[in-house]
C-alpha atoms as a PDB file:
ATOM      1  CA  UNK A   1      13.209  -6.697 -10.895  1.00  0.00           C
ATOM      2  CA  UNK A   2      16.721  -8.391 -11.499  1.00  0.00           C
ATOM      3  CA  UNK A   3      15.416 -10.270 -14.255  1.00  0.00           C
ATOM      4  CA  UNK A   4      14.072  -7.199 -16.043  1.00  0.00           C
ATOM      5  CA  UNK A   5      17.545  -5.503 -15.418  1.00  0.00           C
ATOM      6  CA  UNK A   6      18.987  -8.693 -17.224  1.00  0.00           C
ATOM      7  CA  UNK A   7      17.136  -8.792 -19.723  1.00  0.00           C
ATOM      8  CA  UNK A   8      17.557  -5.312 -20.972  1.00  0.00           C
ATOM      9  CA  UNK A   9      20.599  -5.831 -20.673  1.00  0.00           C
ATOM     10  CA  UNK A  10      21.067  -8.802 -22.839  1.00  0.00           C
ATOM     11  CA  UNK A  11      17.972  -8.245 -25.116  1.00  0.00           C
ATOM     12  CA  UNK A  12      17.328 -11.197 -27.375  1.00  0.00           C
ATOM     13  CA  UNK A  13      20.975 -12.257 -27.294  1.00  0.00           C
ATOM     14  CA  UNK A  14      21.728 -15.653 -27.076  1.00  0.00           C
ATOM     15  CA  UNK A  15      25.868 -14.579 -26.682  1.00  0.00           C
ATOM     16  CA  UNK A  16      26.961 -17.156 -24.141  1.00  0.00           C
ATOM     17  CA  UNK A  17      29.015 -13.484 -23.195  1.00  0.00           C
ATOM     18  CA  UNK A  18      26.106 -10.964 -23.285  1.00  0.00           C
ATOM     19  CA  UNK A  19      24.155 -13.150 -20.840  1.00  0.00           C
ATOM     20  CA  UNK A  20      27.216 -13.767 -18.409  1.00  0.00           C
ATOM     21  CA  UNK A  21      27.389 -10.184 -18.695  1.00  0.00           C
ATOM     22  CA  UNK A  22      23.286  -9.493 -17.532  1.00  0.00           C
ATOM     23  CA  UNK A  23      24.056 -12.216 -14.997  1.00  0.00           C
ATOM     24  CA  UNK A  24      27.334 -10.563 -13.520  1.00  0.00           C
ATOM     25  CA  UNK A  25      25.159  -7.285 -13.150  1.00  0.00           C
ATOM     26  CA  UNK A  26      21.882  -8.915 -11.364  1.00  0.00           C
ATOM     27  CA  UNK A  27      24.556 -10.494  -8.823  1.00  0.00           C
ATOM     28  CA  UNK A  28      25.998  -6.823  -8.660  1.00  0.00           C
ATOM     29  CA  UNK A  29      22.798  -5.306  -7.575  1.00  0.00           C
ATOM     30  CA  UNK A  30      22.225  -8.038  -5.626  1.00  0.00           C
ATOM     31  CA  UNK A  31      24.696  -7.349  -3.720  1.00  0.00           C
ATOM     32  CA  UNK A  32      24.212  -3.490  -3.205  1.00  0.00           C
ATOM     33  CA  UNK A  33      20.544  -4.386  -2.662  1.00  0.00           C
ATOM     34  CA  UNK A  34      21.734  -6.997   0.318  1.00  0.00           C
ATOM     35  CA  UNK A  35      24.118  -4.373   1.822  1.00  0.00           C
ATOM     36  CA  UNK A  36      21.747  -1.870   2.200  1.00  0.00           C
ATOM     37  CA  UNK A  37      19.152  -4.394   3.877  1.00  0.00           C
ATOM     38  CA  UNK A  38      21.969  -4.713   6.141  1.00  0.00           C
ATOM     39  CA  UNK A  39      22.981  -1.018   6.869  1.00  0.00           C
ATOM     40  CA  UNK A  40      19.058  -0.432   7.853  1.00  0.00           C
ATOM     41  CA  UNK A  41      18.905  -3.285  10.003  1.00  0.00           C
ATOM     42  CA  UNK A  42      22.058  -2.345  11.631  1.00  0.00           C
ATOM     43  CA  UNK A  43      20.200   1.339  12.610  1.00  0.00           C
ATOM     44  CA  UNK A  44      16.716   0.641  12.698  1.00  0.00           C
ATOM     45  CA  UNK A  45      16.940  -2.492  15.227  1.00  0.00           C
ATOM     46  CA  UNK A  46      17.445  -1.977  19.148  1.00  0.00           C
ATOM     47  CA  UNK A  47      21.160  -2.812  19.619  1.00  0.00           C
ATOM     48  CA  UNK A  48      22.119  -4.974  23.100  1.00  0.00           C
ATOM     49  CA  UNK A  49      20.224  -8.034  24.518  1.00  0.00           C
ATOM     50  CA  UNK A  50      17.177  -7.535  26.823  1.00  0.00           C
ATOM     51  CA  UNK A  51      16.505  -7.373  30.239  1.00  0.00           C
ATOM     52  CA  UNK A  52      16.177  -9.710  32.731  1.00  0.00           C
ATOM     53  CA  UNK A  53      11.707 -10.488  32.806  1.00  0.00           C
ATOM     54  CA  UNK A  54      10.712  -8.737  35.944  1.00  0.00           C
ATOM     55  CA  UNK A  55       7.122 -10.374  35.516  1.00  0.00           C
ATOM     56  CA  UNK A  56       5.758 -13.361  36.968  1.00  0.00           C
ATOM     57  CA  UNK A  57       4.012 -14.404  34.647  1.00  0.00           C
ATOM     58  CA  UNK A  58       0.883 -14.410  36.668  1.00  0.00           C
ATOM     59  CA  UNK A  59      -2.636 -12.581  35.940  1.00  0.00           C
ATOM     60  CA  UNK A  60      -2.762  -9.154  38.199  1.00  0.00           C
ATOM     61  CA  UNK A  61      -6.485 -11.263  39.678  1.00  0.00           C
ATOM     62  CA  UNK A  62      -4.162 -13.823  41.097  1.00  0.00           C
ATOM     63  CA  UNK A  63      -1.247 -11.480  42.349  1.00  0.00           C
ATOM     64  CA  UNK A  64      -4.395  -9.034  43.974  1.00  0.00           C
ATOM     65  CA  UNK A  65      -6.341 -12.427  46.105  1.00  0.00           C
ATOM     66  CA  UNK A  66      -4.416 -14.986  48.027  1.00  0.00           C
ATOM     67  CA  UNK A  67      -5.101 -18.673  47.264  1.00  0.00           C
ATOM     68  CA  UNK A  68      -7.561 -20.107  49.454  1.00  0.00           C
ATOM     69  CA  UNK A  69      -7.503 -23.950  49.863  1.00  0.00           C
ATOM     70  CA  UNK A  70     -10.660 -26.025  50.815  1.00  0.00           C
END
């Protein structure tokens, strides 16, 4: 997509100045493009850090039937 943008922007130039130009507005949208990425992470994430696990880790089989040793 940037390089589309560029390129319309430039055409068939081959202006050392008209392709800084196309190149100065791909890093522009860039940007805005990377900003909003952030913004949306920033609301769509959970905010704060986890709980503590309260699982064992165990299958509910185990946890239901005690051990039994031979």
């Amino acid at each position: 997509m940037l390089t589309t943008v560029a390129g319309r922007r430039t055409g068939l130039s081959t202006d050392p100045t008209v392709l800084t130009h196309g190149y100065a507005l791909s890093l522009g949208i860039s940007g805005i493009l990377l900003a909003i990425a952030v913004a949306v992470a920033l609301t769509v994430l959970p905010k704060g850090r986890p709980g503590p696990q309260t699982g064992t880790g165990a299958r509910p089989e185990e946890l239901a039937a005690p051990a039994t040793s031979r």
